[in-house]
C-alpha atoms as a PDB file:
ATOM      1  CA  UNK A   1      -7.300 -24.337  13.804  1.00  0.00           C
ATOM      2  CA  UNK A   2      -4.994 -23.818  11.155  1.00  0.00           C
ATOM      3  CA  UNK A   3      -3.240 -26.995  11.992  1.00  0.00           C
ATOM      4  CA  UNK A   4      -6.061 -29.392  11.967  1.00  0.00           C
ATOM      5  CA  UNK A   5      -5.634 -32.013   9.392  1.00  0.00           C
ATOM      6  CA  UNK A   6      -7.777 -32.207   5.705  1.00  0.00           C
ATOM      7  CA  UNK A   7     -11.003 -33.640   5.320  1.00  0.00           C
ATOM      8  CA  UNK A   8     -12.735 -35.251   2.370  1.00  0.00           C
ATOM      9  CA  UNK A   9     -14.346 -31.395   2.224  1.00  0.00           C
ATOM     10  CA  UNK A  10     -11.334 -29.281   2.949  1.00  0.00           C
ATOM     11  CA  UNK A  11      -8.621 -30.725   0.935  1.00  0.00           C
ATOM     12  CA  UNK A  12      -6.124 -28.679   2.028  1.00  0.00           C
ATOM     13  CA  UNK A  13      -7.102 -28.841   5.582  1.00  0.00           C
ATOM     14  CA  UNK A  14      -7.486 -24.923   6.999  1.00  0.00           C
ATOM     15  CA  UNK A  15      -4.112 -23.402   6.361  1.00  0.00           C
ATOM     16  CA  UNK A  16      -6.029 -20.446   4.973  1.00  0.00           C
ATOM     17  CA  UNK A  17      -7.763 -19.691   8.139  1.00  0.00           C
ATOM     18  CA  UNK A  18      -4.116 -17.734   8.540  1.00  0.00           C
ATOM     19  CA  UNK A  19      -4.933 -15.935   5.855  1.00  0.00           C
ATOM     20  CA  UNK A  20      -8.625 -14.970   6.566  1.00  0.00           C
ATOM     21  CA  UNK A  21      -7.134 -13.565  10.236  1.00  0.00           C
ATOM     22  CA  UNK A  22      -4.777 -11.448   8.594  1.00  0.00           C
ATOM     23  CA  UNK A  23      -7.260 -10.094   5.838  1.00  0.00           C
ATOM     24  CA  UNK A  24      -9.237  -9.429   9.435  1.00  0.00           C
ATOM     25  CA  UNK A  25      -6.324  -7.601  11.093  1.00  0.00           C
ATOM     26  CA  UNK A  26      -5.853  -5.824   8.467  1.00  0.00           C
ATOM     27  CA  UNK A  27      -9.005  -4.255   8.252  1.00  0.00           C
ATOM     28  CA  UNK A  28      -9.867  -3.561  11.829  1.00  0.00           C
ATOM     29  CA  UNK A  29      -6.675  -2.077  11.996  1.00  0.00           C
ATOM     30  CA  UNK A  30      -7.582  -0.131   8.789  1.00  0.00           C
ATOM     31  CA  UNK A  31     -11.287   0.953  10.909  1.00  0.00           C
ATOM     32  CA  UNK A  32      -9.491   1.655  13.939  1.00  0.00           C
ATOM     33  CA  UNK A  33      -6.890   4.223  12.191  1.00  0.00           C
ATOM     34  CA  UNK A  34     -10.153   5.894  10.614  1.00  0.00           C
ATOM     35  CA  UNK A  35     -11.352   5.996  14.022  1.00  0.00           C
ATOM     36  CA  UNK A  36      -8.450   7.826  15.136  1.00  0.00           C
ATOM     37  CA  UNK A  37      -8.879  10.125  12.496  1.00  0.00           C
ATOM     38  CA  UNK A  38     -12.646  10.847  13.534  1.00  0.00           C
ATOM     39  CA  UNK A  39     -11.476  11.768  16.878  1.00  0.00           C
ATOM     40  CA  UNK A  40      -8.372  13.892  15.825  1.00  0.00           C
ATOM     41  CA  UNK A  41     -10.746  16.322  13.377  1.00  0.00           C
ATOM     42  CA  UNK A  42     -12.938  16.740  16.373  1.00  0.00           C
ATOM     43  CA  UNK A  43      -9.834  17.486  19.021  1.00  0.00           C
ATOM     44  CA  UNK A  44      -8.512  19.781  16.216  1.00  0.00           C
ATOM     45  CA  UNK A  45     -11.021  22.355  17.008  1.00  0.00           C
ATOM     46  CA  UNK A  46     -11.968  21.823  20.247  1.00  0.00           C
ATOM     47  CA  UNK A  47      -8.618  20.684  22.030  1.00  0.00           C
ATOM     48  CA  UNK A  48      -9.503  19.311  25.434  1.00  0.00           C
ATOM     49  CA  UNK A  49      -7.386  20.881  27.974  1.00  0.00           C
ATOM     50  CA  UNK A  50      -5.196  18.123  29.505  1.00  0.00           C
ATOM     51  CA  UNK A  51      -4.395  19.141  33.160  1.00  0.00           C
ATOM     52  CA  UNK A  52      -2.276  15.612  33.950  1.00  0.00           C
ATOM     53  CA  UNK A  53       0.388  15.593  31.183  1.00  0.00           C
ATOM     54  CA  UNK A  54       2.555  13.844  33.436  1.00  0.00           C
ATOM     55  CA  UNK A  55       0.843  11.094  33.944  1.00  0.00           C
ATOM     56  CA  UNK A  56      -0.389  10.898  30.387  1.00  0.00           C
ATOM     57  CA  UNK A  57       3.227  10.695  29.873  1.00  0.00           C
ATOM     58  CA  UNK A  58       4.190   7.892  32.410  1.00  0.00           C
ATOM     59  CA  UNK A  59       1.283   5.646  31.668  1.00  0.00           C
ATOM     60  CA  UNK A  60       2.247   6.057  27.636  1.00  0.00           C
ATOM     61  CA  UNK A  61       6.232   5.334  28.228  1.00  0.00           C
ATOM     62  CA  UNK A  62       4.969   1.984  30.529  1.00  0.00           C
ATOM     63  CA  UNK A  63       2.461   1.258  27.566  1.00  0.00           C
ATOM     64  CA  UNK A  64       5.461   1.765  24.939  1.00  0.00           C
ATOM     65  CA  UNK A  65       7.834  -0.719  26.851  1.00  0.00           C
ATOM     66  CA  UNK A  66       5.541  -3.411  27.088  1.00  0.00           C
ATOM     67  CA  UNK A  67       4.813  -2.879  23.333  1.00  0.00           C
ATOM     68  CA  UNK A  68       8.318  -2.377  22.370  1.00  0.00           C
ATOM     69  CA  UNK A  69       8.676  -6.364  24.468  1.00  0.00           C
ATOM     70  CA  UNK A  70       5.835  -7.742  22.478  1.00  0.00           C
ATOM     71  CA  UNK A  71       7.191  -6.301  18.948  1.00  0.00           C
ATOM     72  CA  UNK A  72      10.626  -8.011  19.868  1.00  0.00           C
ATOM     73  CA  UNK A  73       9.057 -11.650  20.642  1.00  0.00           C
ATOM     74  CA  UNK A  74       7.144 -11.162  17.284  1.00  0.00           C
ATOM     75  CA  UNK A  75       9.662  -9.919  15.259  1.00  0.00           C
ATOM     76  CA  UNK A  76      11.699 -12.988  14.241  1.00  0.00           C
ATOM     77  CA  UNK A  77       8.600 -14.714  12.322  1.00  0.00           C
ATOM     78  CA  UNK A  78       6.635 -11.504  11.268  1.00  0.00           C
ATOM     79  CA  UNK A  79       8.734 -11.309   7.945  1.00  0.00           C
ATOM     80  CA  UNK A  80       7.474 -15.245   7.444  1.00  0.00           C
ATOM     81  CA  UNK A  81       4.308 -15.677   8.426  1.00  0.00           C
ATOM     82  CA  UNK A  82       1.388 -13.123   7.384  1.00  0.00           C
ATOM     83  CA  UNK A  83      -0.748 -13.747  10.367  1.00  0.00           C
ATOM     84  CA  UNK A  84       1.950 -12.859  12.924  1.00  0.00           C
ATOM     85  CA  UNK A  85       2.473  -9.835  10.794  1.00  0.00           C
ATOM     86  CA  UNK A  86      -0.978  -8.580  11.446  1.00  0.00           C
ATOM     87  CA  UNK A  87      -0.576  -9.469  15.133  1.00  0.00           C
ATOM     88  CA  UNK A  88       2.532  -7.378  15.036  1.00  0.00           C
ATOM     89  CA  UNK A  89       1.300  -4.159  13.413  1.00  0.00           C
ATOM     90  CA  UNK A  90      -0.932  -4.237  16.252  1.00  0.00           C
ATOM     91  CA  UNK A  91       1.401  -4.447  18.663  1.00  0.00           C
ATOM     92  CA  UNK A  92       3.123  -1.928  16.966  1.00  0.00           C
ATOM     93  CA  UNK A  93       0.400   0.090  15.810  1.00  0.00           C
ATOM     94  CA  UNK A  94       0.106   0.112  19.954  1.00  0.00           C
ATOM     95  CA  UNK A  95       3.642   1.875  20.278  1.00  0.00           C
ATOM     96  CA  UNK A  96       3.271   4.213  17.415  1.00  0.00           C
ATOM     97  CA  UNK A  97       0.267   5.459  19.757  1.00  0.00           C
ATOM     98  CA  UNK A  98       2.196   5.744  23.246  1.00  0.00           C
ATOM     99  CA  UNK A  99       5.186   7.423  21.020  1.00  0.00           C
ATOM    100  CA  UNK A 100       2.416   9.741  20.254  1.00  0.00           C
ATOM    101  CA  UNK A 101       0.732  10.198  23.818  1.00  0.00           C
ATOM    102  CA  UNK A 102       4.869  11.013  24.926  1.00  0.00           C
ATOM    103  CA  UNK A 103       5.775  13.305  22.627  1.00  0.00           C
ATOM    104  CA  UNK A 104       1.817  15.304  23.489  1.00  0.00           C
ATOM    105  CA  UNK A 105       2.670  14.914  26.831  1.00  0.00           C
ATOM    106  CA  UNK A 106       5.986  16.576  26.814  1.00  0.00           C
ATOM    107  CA  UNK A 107       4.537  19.141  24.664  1.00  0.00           C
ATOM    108  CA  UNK A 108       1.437  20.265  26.816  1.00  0.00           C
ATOM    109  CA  UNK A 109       3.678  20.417  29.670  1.00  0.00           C
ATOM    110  CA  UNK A 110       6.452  22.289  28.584  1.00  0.00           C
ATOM    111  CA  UNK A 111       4.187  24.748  26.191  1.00  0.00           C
ATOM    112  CA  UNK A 112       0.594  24.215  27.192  1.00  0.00           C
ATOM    113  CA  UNK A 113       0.050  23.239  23.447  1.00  0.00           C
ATOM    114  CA  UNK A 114      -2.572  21.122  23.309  1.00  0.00           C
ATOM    115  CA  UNK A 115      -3.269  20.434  19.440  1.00  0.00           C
ATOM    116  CA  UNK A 116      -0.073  18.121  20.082  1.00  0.00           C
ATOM    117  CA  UNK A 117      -2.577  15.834  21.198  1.00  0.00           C
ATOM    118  CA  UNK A 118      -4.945  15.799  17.734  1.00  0.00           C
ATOM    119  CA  UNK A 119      -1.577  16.484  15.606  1.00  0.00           C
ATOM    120  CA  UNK A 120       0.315  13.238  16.833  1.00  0.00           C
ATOM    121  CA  UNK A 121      -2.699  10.942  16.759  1.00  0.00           C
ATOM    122  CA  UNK A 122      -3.638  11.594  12.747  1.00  0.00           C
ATOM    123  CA  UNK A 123       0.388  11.380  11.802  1.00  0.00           C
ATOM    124  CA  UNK A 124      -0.123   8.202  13.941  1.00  0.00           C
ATOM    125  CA  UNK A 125      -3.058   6.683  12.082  1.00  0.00           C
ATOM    126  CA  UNK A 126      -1.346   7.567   8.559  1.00  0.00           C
ATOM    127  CA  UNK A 127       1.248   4.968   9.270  1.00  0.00           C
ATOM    128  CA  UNK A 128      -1.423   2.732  10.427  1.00  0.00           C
ATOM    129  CA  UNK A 129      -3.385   3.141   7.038  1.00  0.00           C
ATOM    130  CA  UNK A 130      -0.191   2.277   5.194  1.00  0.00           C
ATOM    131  CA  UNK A 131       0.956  -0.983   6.877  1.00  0.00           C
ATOM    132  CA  UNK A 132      -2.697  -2.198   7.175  1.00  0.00           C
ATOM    133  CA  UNK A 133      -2.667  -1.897   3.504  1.00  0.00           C
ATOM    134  CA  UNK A 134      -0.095  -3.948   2.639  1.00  0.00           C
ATOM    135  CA  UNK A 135      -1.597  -6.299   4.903  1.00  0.00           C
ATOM    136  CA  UNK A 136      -4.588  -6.574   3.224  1.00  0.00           C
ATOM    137  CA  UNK A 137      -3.187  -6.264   0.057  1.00  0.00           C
ATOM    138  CA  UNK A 138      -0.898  -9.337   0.883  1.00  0.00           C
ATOM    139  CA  UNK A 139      -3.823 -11.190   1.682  1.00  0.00           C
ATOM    140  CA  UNK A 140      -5.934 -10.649  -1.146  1.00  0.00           C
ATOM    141  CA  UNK A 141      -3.785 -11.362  -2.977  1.00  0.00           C
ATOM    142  CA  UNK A 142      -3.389 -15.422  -1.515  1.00  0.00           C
ATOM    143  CA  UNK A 143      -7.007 -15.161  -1.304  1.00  0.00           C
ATOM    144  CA  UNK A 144      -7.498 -14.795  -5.000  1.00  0.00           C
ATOM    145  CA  UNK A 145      -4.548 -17.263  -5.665  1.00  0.00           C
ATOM    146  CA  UNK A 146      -2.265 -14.729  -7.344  1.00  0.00           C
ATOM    147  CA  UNK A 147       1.196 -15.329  -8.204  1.00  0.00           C
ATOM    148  CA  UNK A 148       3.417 -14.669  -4.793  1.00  0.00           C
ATOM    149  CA  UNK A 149       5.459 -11.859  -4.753  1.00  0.00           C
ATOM    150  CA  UNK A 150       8.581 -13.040  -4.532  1.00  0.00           C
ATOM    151  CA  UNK A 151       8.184 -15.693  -7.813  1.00  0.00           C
ATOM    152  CA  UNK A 152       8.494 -14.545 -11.370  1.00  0.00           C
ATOM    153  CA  UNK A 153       6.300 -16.445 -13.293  1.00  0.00           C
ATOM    154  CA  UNK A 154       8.210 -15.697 -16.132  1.00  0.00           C
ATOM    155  CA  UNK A 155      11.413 -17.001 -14.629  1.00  0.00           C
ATOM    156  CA  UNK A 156       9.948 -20.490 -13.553  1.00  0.00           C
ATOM    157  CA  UNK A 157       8.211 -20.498 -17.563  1.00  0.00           C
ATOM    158  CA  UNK A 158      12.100 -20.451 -18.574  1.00  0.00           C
ATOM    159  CA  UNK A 159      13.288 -22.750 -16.069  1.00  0.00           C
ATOM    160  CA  UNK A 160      10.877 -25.297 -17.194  1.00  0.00           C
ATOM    161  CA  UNK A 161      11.437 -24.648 -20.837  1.00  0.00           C
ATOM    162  CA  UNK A 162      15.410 -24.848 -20.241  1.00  0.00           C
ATOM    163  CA  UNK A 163      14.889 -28.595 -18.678  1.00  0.00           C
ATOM    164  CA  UNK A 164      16.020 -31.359 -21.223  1.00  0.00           C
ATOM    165  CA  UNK A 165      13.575 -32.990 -22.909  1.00  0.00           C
ATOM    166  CA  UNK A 166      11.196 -30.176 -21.932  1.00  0.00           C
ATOM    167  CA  UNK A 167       9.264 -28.941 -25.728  1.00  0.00           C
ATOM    168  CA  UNK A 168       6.682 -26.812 -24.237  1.00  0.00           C
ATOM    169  CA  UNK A 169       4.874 -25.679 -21.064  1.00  0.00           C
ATOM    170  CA  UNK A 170       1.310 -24.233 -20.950  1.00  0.00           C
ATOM    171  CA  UNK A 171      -1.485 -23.394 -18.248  1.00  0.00           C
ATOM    172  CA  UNK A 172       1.584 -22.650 -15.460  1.00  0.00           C
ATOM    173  CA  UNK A 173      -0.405 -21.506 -11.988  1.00  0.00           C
ATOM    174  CA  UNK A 174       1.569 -20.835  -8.836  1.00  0.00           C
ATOM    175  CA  UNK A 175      -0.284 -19.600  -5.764  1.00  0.00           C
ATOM    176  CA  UNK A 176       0.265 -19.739  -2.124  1.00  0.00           C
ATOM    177  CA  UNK A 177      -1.960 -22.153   0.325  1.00  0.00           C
ATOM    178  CA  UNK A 178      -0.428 -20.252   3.558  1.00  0.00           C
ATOM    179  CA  UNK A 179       2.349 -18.189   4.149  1.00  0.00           C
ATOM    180  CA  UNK A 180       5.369 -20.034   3.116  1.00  0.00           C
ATOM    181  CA  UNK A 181       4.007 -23.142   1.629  1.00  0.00           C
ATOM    182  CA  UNK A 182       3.843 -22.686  -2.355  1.00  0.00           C
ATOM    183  CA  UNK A 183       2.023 -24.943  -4.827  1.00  0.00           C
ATOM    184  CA  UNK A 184       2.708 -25.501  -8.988  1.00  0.00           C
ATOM    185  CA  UNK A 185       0.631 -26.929 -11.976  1.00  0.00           C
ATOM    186  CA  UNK A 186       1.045 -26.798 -15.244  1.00  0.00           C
ATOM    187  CA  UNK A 187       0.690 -29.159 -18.155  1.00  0.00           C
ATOM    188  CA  UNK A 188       4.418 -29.915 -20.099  1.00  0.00           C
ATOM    189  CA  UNK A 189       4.962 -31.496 -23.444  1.00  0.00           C
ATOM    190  CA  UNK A 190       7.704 -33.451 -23.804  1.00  0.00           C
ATOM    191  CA  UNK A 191       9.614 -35.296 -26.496  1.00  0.00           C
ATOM    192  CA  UNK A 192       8.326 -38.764 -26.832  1.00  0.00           C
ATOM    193  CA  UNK A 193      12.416 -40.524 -26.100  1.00  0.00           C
ATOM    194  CA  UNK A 194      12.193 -38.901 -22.276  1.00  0.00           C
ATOM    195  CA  UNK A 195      11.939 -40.923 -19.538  1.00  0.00           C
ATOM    196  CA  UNK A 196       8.626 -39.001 -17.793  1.00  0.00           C
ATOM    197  CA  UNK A 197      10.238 -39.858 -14.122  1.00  0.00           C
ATOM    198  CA  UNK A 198      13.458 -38.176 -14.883  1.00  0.00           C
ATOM    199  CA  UNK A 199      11.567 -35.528 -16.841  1.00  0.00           C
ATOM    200  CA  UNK A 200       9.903 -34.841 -13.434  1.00  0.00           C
ATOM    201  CA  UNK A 201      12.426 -35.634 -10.758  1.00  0.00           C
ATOM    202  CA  UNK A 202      14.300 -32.851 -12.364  1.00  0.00           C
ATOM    203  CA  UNK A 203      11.737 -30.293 -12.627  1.00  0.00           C
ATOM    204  CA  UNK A 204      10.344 -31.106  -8.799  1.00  0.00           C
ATOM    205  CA  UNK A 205      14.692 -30.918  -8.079  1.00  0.00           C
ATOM    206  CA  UNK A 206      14.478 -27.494 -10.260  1.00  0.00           C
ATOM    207  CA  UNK A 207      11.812 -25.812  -9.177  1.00  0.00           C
ATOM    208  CA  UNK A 208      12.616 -26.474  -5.699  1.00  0.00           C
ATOM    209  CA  UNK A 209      16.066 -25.216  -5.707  1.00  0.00           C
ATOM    210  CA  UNK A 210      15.308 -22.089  -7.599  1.00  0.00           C
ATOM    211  CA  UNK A 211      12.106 -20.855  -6.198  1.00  0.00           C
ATOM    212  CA  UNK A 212      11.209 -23.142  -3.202  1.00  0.00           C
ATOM    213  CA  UNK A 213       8.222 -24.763  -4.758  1.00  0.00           C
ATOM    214  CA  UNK A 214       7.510 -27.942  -3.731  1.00  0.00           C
ATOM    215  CA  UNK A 215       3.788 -29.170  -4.001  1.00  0.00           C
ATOM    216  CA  UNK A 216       3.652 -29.913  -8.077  1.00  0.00           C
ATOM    217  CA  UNK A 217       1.174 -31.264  -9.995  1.00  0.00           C
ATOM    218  CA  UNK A 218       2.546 -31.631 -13.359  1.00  0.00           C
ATOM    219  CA  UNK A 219       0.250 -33.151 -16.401  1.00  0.00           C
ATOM    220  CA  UNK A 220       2.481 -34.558 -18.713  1.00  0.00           C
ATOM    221  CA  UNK A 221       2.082 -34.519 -22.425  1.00  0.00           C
ATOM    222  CA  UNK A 222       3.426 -35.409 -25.782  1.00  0.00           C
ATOM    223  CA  UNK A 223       2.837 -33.981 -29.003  1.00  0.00           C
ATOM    224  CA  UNK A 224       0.050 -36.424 -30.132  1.00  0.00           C
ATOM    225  CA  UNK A 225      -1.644 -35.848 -27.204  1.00  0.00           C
ATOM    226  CA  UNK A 226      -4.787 -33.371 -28.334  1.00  0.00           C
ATOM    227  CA  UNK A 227      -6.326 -32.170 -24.720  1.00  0.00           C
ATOM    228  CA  UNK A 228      -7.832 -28.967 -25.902  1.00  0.00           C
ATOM    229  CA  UNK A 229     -11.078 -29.251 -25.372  1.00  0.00           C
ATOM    230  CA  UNK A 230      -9.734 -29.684 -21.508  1.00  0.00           C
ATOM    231  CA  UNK A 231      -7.862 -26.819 -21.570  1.00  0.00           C
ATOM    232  CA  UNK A 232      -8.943 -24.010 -18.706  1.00  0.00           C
ATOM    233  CA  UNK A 233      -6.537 -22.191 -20.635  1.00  0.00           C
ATOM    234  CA  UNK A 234      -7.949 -22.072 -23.875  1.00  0.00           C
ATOM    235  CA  UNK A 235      -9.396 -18.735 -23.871  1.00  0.00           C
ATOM    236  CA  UNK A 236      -6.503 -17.305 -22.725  1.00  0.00           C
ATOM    237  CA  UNK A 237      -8.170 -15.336 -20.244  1.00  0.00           C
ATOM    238  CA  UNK A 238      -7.605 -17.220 -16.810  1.00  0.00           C
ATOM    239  CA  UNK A 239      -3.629 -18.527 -17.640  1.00  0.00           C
ATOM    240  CA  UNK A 240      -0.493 -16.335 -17.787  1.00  0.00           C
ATOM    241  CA  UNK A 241       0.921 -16.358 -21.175  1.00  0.00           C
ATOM    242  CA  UNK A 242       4.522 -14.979 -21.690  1.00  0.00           C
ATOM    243  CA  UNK A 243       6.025 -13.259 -24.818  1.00  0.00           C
ATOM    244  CA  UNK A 244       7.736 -15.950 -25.691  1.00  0.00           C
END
């Protein structure tokens, strides 16, 4: 789906659909740690007695190899791409649990202690909790078309501002449209002698070099050019504004 092509009514076609499926992974897996919690409280204080710990044990070191094969094919593009990321913490959210079922096996058969079983599975859904968080924080964060982690806004401000010819920059926006594809706009005055394609040739050449941005939309302007009324900046409310 995510690599269908735009429409008159979905501009930029449904790269986000990534996006939405990892917001999603990250909260079931978020539900299903909570779940595990649920269930540890209860086997805290009522352990069930677990009379095959063996094959608890076997079926949980099969379950971590084939988990341990699946985290290996995923784990070239997981750092990349935010979707495979939340298919990933699954698949390792799935190992973390037969680590777990392993080490309570081991322990119920070599000391009958059975709270291993409650004990492993809440230390187990803690990490869960954490990397599902990230995930979801990740995505919220493309959702609401924040700035992406990795970009200063600050630092692309000055590299515009450093460009020849370049007299001011205002209502600067970077978000991300899908994991690894970046977009730009921003409005930048310019003194009336520059030549407005070599003004942007070397921004697009710029900006792509330095922080790997390469959808721009650039409005340019010179100083006799009064747009305020235009402005969604105006306010100063819905635009970064630097110090400077």
């Amino acid at each position: 789906f995510g690599s269908r092509p735009a429409t008159p009514n979905k501009t930029f076609g449904y790269y986000r659909l990534e996006i939405l499926a990892a917001f999603t992974n990250g909260v079931v897996l978020a539900a299903v740690a909570l779940f595990i919690f649920y269930e540890a409280y209860a086997r805290w204080f009522e352990p069930p007695e677990l009379r095959r710990g063996g094959v608890m044990t076997a079926v949980a070191a099969g379950g971590l190899l084939v988990n341990l094969a699946c985290a290996w094919l995923l784990h070239g593009e997981h750092t990349r791409d935010l979707n495979v990321r939340g298919a990933w913490l699954h698949v390792l959210s799935d190992a973390l649990g037969s680590v777990g079922a392993i080490a309570a096996g081991v322990l119920v058969i070599s000391f009958g202690w059975y709270a291993a079983d409650p004990l492993f599975s809440a230390l187990i859904a803690v990490l869960i909790v954490w990397s599902s968080w990230n995930l979801i924080r990740e995505a919220t964060n493309v959702l609401l078309e924040g700035t992406p982690a990795h970009i200063n806004l600050a630092a692309v401000e000055g590299a515009i501002l450093e460009t020849v010819g370049v007299e001011e920059v205002h209502d600067l926006h970077v978000w991300t449209i899908t994991s690894g594809r970046e977009a730009l706009s921003a409005h930048v005055r310019h003194a009336h002698a520059v030549s407005q394609p070599e003004l942007l040739r070397s921004l697009r050449s710029k900006l792509h070099e330095q922080f790997g941005v390469d959808h721009l939309t650039i409005q340019m302007e010179t100083g006799d050019f009064e747009d305020e009324t235009f402005h969604f900046c105006t306010s100063g409310t819905a635009c970064f504004r630097s110090s400077k």
